[in-house]
Structure formats: structure tokens, C-alpha cells
C-alpha atoms as a PDB file:
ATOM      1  CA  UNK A   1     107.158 243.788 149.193  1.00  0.00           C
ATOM      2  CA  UNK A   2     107.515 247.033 148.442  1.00  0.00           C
ATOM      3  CA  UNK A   3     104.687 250.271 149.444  1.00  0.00           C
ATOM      4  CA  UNK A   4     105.363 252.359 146.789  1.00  0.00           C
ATOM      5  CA  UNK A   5     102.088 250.751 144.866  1.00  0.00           C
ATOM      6  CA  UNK A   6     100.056 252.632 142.078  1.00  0.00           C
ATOM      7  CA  UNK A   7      96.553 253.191 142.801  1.00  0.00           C
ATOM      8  CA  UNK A   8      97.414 253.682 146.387  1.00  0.00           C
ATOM      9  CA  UNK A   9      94.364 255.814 147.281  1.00  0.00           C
ATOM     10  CA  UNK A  10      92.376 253.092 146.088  1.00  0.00           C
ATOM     11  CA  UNK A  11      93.964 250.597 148.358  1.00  0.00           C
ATOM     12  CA  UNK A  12      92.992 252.668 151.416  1.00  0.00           C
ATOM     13  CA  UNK A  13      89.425 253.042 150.619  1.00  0.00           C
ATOM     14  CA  UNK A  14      87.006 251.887 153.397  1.00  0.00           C
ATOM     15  CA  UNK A  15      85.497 248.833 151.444  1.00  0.00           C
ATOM     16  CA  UNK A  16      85.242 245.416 153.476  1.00  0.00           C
ATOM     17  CA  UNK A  17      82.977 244.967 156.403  1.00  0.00           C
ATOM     18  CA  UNK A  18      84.361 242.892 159.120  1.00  0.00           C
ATOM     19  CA  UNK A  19      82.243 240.055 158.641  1.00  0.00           C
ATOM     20  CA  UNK A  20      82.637 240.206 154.700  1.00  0.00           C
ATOM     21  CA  UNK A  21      86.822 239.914 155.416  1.00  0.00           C
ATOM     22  CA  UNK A  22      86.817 237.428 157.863  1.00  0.00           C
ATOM     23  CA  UNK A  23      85.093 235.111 155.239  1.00  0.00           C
ATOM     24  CA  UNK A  24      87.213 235.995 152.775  1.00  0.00           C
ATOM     25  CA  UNK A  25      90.261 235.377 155.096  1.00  0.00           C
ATOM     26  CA  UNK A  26      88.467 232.099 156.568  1.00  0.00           C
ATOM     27  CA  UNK A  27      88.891 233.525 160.569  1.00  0.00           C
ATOM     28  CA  UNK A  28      86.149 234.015 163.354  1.00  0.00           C
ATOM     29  CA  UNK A  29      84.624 237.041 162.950  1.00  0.00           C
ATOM     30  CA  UNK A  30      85.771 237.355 166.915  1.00  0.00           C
ATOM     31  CA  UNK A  31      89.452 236.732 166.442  1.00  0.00           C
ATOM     32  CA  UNK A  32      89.369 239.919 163.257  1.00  0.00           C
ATOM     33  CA  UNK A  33      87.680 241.730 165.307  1.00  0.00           C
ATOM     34  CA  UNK A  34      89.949 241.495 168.087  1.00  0.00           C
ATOM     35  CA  UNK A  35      93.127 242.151 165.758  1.00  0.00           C
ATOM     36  CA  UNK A  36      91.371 245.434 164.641  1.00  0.00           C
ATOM     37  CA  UNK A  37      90.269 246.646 167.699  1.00  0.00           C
ATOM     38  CA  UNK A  38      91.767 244.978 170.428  1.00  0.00           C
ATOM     39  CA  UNK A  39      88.460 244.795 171.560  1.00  0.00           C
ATOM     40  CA  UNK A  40      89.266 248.074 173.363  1.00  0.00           C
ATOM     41  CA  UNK A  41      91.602 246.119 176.195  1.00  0.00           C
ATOM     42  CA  UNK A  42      94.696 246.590 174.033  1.00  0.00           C
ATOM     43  CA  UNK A  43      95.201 248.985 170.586  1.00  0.00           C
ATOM     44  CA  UNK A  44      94.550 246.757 167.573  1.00  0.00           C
ATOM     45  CA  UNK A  45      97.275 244.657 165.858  1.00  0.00           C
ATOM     46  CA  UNK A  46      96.185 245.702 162.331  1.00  0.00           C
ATOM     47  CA  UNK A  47      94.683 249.354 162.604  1.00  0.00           C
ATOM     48  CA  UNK A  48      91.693 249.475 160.239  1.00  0.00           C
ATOM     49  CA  UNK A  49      91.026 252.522 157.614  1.00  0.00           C
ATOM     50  CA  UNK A  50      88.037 253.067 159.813  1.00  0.00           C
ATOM     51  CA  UNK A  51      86.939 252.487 163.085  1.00  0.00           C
ATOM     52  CA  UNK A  52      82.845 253.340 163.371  1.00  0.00           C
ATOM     53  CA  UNK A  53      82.037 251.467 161.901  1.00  0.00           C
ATOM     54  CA  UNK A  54      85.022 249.142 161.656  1.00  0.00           C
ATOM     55  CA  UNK A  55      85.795 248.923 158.037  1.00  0.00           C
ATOM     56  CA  UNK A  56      89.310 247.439 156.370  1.00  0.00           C
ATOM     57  CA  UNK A  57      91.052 248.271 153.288  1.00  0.00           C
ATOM     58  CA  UNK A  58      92.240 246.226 150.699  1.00  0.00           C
ATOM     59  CA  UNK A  59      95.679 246.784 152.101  1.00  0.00           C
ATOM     60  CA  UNK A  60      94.003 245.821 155.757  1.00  0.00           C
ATOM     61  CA  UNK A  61      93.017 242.625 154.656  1.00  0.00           C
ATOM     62  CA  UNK A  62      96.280 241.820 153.480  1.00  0.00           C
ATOM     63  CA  UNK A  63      97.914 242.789 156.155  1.00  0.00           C
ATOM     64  CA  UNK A  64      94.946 240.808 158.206  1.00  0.00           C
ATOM     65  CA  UNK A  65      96.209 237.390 155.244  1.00  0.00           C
ATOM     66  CA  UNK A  66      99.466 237.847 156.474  1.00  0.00           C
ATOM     67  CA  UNK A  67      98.724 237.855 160.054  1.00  0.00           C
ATOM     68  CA  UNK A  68      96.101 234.954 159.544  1.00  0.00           C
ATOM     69  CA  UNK A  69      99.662 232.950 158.087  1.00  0.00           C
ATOM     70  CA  UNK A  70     102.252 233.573 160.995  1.00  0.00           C
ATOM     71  CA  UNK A  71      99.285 232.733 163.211  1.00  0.00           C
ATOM     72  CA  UNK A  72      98.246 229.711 161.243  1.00  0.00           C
ATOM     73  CA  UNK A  73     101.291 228.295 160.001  1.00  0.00           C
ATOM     74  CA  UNK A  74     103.543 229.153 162.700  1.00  0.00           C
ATOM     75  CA  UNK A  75     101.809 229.449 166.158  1.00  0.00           C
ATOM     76  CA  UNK A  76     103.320 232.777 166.420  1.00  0.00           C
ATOM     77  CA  UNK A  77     101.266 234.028 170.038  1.00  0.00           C
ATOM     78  CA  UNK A  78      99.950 237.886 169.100  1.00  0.00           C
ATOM     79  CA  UNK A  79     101.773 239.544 171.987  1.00  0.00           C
ATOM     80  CA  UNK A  80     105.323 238.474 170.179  1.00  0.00           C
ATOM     81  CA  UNK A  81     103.444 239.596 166.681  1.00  0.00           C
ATOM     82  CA  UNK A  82     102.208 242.719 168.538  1.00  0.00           C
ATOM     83  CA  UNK A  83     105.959 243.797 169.784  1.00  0.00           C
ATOM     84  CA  UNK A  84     107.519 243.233 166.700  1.00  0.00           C
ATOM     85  CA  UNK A  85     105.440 245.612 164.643  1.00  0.00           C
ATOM     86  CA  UNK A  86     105.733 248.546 167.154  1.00  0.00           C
ATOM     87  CA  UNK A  87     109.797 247.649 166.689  1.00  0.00           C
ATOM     88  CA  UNK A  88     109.144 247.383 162.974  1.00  0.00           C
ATOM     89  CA  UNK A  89     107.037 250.656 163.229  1.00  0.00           C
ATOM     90  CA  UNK A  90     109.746 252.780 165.560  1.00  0.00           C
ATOM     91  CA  UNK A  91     112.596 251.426 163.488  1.00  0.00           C
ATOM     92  CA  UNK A  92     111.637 251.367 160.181  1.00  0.00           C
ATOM     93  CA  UNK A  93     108.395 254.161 160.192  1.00  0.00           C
ATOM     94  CA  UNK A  94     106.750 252.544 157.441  1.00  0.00           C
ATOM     95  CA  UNK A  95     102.553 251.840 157.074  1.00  0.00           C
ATOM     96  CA  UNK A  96     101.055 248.243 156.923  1.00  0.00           C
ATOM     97  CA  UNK A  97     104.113 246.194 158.036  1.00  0.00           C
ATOM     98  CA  UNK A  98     102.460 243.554 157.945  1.00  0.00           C
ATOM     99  CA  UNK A  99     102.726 243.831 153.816  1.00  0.00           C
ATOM    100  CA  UNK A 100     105.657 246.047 153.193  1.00  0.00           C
ATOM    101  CA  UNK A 101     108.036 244.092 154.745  1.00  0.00           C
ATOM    102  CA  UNK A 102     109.036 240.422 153.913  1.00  0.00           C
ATOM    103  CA  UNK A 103     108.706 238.434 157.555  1.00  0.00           C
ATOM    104  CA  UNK A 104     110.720 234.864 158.526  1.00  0.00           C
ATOM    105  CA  UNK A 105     110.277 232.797 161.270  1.00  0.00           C
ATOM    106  CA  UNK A 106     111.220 230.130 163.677  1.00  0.00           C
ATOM    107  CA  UNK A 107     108.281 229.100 165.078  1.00  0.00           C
ATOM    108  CA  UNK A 108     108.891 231.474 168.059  1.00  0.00           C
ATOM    109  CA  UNK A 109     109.923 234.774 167.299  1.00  0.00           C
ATOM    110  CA  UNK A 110     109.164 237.249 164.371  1.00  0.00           C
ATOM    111  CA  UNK A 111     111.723 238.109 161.761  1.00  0.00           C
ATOM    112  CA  UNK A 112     112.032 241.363 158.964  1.00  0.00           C
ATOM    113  CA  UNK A 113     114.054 242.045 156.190  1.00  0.00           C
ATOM    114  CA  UNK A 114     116.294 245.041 155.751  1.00  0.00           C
ATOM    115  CA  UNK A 115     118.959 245.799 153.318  1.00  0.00           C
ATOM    116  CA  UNK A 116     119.916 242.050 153.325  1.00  0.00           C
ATOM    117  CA  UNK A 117     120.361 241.551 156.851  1.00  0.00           C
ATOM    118  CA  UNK A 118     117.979 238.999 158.980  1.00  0.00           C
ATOM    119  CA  UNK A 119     116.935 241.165 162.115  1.00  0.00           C
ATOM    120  CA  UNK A 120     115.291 239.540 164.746  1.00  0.00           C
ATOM    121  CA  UNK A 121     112.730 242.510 165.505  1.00  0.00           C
ATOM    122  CA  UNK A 122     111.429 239.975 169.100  1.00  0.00           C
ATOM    123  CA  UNK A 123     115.117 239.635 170.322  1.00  0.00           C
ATOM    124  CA  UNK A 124     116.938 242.691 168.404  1.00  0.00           C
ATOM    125  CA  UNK A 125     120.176 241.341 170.365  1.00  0.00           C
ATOM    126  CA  UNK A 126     120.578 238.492 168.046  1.00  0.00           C
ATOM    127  CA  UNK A 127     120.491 238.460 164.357  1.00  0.00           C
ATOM    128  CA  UNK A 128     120.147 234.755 162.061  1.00  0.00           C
ATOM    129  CA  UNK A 129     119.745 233.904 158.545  1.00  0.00           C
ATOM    130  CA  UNK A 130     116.886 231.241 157.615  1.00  0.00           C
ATOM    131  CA  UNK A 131     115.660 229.979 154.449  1.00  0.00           C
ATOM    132  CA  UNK A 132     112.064 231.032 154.191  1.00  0.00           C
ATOM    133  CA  UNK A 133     108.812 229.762 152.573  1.00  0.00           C
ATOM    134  CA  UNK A 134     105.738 232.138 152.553  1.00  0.00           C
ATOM    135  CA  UNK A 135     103.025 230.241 151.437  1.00  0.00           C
ATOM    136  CA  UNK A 136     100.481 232.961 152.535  1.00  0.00           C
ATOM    137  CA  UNK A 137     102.442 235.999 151.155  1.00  0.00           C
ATOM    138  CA  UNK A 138     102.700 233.804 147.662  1.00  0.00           C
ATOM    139  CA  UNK A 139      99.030 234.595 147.188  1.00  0.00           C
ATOM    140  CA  UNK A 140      99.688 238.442 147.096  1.00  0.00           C
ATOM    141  CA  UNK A 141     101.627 239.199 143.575  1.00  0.00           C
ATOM    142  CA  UNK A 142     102.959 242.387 142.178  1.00  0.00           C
ATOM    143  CA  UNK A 143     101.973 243.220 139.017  1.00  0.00           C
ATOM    144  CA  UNK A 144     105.369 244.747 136.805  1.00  0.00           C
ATOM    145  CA  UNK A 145     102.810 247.848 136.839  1.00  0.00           C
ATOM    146  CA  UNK A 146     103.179 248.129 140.480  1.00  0.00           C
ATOM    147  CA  UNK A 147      99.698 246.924 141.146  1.00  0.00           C
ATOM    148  CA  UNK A 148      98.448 244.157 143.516  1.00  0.00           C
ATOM    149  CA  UNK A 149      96.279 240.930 143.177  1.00  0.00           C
ATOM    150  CA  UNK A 150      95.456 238.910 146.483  1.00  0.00           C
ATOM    151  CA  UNK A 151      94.485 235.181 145.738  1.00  0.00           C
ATOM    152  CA  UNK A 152      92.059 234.055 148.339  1.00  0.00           C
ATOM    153  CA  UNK A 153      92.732 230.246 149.527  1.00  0.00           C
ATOM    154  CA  UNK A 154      89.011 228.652 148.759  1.00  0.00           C
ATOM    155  CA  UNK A 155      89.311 225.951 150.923  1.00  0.00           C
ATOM    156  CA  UNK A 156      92.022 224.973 153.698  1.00  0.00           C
ATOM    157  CA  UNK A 157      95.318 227.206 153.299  1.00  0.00           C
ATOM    158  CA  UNK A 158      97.729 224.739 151.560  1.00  0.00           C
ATOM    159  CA  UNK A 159     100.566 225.405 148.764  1.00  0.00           C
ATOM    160  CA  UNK A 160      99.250 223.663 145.887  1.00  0.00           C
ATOM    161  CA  UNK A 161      95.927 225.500 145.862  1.00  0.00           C
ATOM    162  CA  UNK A 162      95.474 227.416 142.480  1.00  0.00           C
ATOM    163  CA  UNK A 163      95.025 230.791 142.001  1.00  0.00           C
ATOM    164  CA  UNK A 164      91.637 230.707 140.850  1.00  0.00           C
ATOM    165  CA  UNK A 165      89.864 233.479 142.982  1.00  0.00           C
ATOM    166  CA  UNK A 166      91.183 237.255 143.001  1.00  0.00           C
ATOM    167  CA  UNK A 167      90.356 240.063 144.855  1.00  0.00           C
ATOM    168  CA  UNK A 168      92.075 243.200 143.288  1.00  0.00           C
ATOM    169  CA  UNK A 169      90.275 246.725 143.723  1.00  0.00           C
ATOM    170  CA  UNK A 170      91.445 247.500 140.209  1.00  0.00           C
ATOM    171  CA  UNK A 171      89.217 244.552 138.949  1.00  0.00           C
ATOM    172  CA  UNK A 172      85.030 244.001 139.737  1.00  0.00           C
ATOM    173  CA  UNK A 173      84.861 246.600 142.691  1.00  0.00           C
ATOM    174  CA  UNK A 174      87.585 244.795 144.894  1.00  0.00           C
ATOM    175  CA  UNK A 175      85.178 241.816 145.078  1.00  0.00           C
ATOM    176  CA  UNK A 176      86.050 238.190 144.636  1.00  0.00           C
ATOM    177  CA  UNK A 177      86.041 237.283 140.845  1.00  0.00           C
ATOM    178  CA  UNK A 178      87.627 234.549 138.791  1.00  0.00           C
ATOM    179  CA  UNK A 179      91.329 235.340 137.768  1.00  0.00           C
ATOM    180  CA  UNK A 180      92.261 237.024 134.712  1.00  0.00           C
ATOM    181  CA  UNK A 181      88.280 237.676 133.794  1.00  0.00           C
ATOM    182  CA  UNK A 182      86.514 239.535 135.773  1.00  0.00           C
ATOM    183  CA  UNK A 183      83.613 237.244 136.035  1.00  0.00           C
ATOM    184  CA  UNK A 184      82.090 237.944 139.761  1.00  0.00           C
ATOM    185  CA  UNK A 185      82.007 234.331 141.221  1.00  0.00           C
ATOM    186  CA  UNK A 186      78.457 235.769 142.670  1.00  0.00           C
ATOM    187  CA  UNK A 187      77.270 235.885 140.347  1.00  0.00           C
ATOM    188  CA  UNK A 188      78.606 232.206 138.564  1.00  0.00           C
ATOM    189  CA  UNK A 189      76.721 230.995 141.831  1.00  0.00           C
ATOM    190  CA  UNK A 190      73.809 232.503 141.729  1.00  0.00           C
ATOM    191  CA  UNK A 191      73.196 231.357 138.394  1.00  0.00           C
ATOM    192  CA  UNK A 192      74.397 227.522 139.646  1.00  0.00           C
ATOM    193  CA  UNK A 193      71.890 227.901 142.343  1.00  0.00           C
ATOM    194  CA  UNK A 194      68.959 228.446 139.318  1.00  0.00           C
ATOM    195  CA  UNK A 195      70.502 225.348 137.945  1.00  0.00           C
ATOM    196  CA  UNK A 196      72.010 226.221 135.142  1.00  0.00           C
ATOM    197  CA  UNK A 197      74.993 223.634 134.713  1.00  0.00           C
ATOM    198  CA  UNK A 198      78.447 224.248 134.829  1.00  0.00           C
ATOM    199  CA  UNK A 199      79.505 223.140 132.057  1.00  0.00           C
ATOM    200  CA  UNK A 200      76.936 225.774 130.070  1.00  0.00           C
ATOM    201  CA  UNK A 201      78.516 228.615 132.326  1.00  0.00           C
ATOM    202  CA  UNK A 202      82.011 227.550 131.657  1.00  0.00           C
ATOM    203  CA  UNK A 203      80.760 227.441 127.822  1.00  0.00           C
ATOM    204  CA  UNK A 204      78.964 231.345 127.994  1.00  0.00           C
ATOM    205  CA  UNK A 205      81.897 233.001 130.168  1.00  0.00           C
ATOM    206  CA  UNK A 206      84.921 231.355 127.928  1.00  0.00           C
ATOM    207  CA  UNK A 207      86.072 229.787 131.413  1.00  0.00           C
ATOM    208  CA  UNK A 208      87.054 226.294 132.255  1.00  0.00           C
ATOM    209  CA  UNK A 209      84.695 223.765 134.107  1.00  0.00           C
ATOM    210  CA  UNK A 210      87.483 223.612 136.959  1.00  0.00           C
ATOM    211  CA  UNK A 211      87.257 227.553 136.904  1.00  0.00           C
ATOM    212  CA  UNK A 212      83.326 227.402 137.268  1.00  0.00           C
ATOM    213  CA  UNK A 213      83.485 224.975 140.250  1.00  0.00           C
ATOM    214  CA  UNK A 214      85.903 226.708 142.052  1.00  0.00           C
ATOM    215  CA  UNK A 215      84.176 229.769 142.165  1.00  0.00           C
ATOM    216  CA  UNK A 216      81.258 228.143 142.933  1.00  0.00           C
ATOM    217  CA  UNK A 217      82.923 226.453 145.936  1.00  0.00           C
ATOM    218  CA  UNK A 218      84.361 230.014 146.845  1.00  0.00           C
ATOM    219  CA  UNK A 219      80.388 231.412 147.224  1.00  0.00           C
ATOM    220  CA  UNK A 220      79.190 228.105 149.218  1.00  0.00           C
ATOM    221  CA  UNK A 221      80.138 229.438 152.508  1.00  0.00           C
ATOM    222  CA  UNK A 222      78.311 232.760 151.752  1.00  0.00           C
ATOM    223  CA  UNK A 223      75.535 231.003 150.296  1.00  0.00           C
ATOM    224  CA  UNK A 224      75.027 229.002 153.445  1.00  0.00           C
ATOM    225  CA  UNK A 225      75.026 231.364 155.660  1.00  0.00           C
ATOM    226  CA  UNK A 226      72.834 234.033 154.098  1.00  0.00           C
END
């Protein structure tokens, strides 16, 4: 993934709370907090835009998705994680890491990209080829304009999950709306929660039923804890 995006400044704004992103990346609030600040022990794994208060980016919480998926997926322990970006940082000197460069795998040690070489960034002795699958970085696409759209997993990470839910800041203030419309899935719960029916929301915002429920299974967890 490249880090020559449009809209960059944008992208760096301070404009998710740490409790806000940790819902919207379905972690503890603890374990963000302790990748963005280390919990002042060790220096943070993903260094937020800003610090006090802690706030992330949108380019924080994707690097903060992408973290969430070698963690998830691939039991990847955060001091191997932590290594590999300072060699990813010294040897390539690019930002966000994380999200600028395409990561592999094998369950122990941490893997980048560069100029069509596998580089084993854990164990920079040895060098191996793998197929790769990225379910997690699939839900972060490119636009051909060079902008970004991050598709939120509503409900337990898994590769069939649509891309219902986006979070773009080009798009409804960088907050979670349905895809392609702009409708703020808020809002499409709020007015659930006054029971109006789905089907007469899907009816008034041109949207599908399906689209309708899944935003308003995206809000329950927000919902339920306000």
C-alpha cells in the first residue's frame, strides 16, 4: 500500500478518541491504549497524532486495524511486532508501517515487502517467499484517485463479511456511514430506536433492508453502552 495518498493532511487530523477507535476496531480500550502509549513502560507500538489527550488519526486507526489482524489472526506476540517496525522504520524510513507496507507471516515472525523480495524484518538473516492472505488489510481499499476507504468488520472479523460500513474522512466527517451513501448509521439507529421500521428507512434513504440492519447492528454496541 502505497503513502503517497491525496488528502494526506486530512488523514493526520486528530479525530478519534481512544475509546471511540477501540469500538470501531472491536479491542479493549486497555490493550489500544497500551499500543499507543505503552502505558509509559515502553514507547507505543502505533504513535498517535496526539498524545494529551491521546487522539488517533484516520491513518492511526488503520495502522491500529492492521495491528488488531497480525495480533488476531496470527498470534504474532507485540515484542516481535514491536522489533520489526523499528527495523522497518531504520531500513526503510517511511511513516505508518503498519499501512504503507504490505506484511506476511508465519505465525511467528513478521514479514515486509520490498522491491519483490520477502524480507524477514524479525530474523533479517533469512529471507522466504509465502503466499499471503490479508483478510484485515482487504478492508482498507485504494480508490484509483489515490484516496482511502476503511471497512469496519460489524461483527466477528471473518472474510465473507460485506463491506457495508465505511469510515473515510473524505465522506460524513470520518464517521461510520453506510457505503457508497453517506447515510450516518447514527443516525439510521437512532431513528430504529423511535421505531420507525426498517423497511420504511431502507424505502426513504434508497438503501437496501440488509443495508439498514447492518448499520443498525454496527450502532448496537454504542447504543448499549451509552
Amino acid at each position: 500500500m502505497s503513502t503517497r495518498f491525496k488528502d494526506t493532511e486530512l488523514y493526520e487530523e486528530a479525530a478519534y478518541g481512544v475509546s471511540e477507535a477501540a469500538a470501531y476496531l472491536k479491542l479493549p480500550y486497555n490493550t489500544l491504549r497500551y499500543w499507543l502509549t505503552g502505558f509509559k513502560r515502553m514507547p507505543p507500538v502505533v504513535v498517535p497524532v496526539q498524545a494529551d489527550p491521546v487522539r488517533l488519526s484516520f491513518l492511526n486507526l488503520l495502522e491500529c486495524h492492521a495491528l488488531a489482524g497480525m495480533r488476531k489472526l496470527y498470534d504474532l506476540k507485540l515484542p516481535k511486532v514491536r522489533a520489526a517496525l523499528t527495523q522497518v522504520n531504520e531500513k526503510l524510513g517511511k511513516p505508518h508501517p503498519l499501512i504503507s507496507q504490505v506484511f506476511l507471516t508465519d505465525r511467528k515472525d513478521l514479514f515486509v515487502e520490498k522491491m519483490g523480495e520477502i524480507i524477514n524484518v524479525s530474523r533479517p538473516q533469512q529471507q522466504m517467499g509465502f503466499d499471503f492472505y490479508k483478510m484485515f488489510l482487504e478492508r482498507v481499499e485504494v480508490t484509483p484517485k489515490g484516496t482511502l476507504r476503511f471497512f469496519p468488520f460489524v461483527m466477528v472479523p471473518h472474510e465473507k463479511e460485506p463491506k457495508t460500513i465505511e469510515i473515510n474522512p473524505l465522506v460524513g466527517f470520518g464517521k461510520p456511514v453506510i457505503s457508497g451513501t453517506g447515510i450516518s448509521t447514527a443516525i439510521i439507529a437512532s431513528r430504529f430506536n423511535a421505531r420507525e421500521s426498517v423497511t420504511d428507512l431502507a424505502e426513504e434513504y434508497g438503501c437496501t433492508p440488509g443495508q439498514i440492519e447492518e448499520a443498525i447492528r454496527w450502532e448496537r454496541p454504542f447504543l448499549m453502552a451509552a
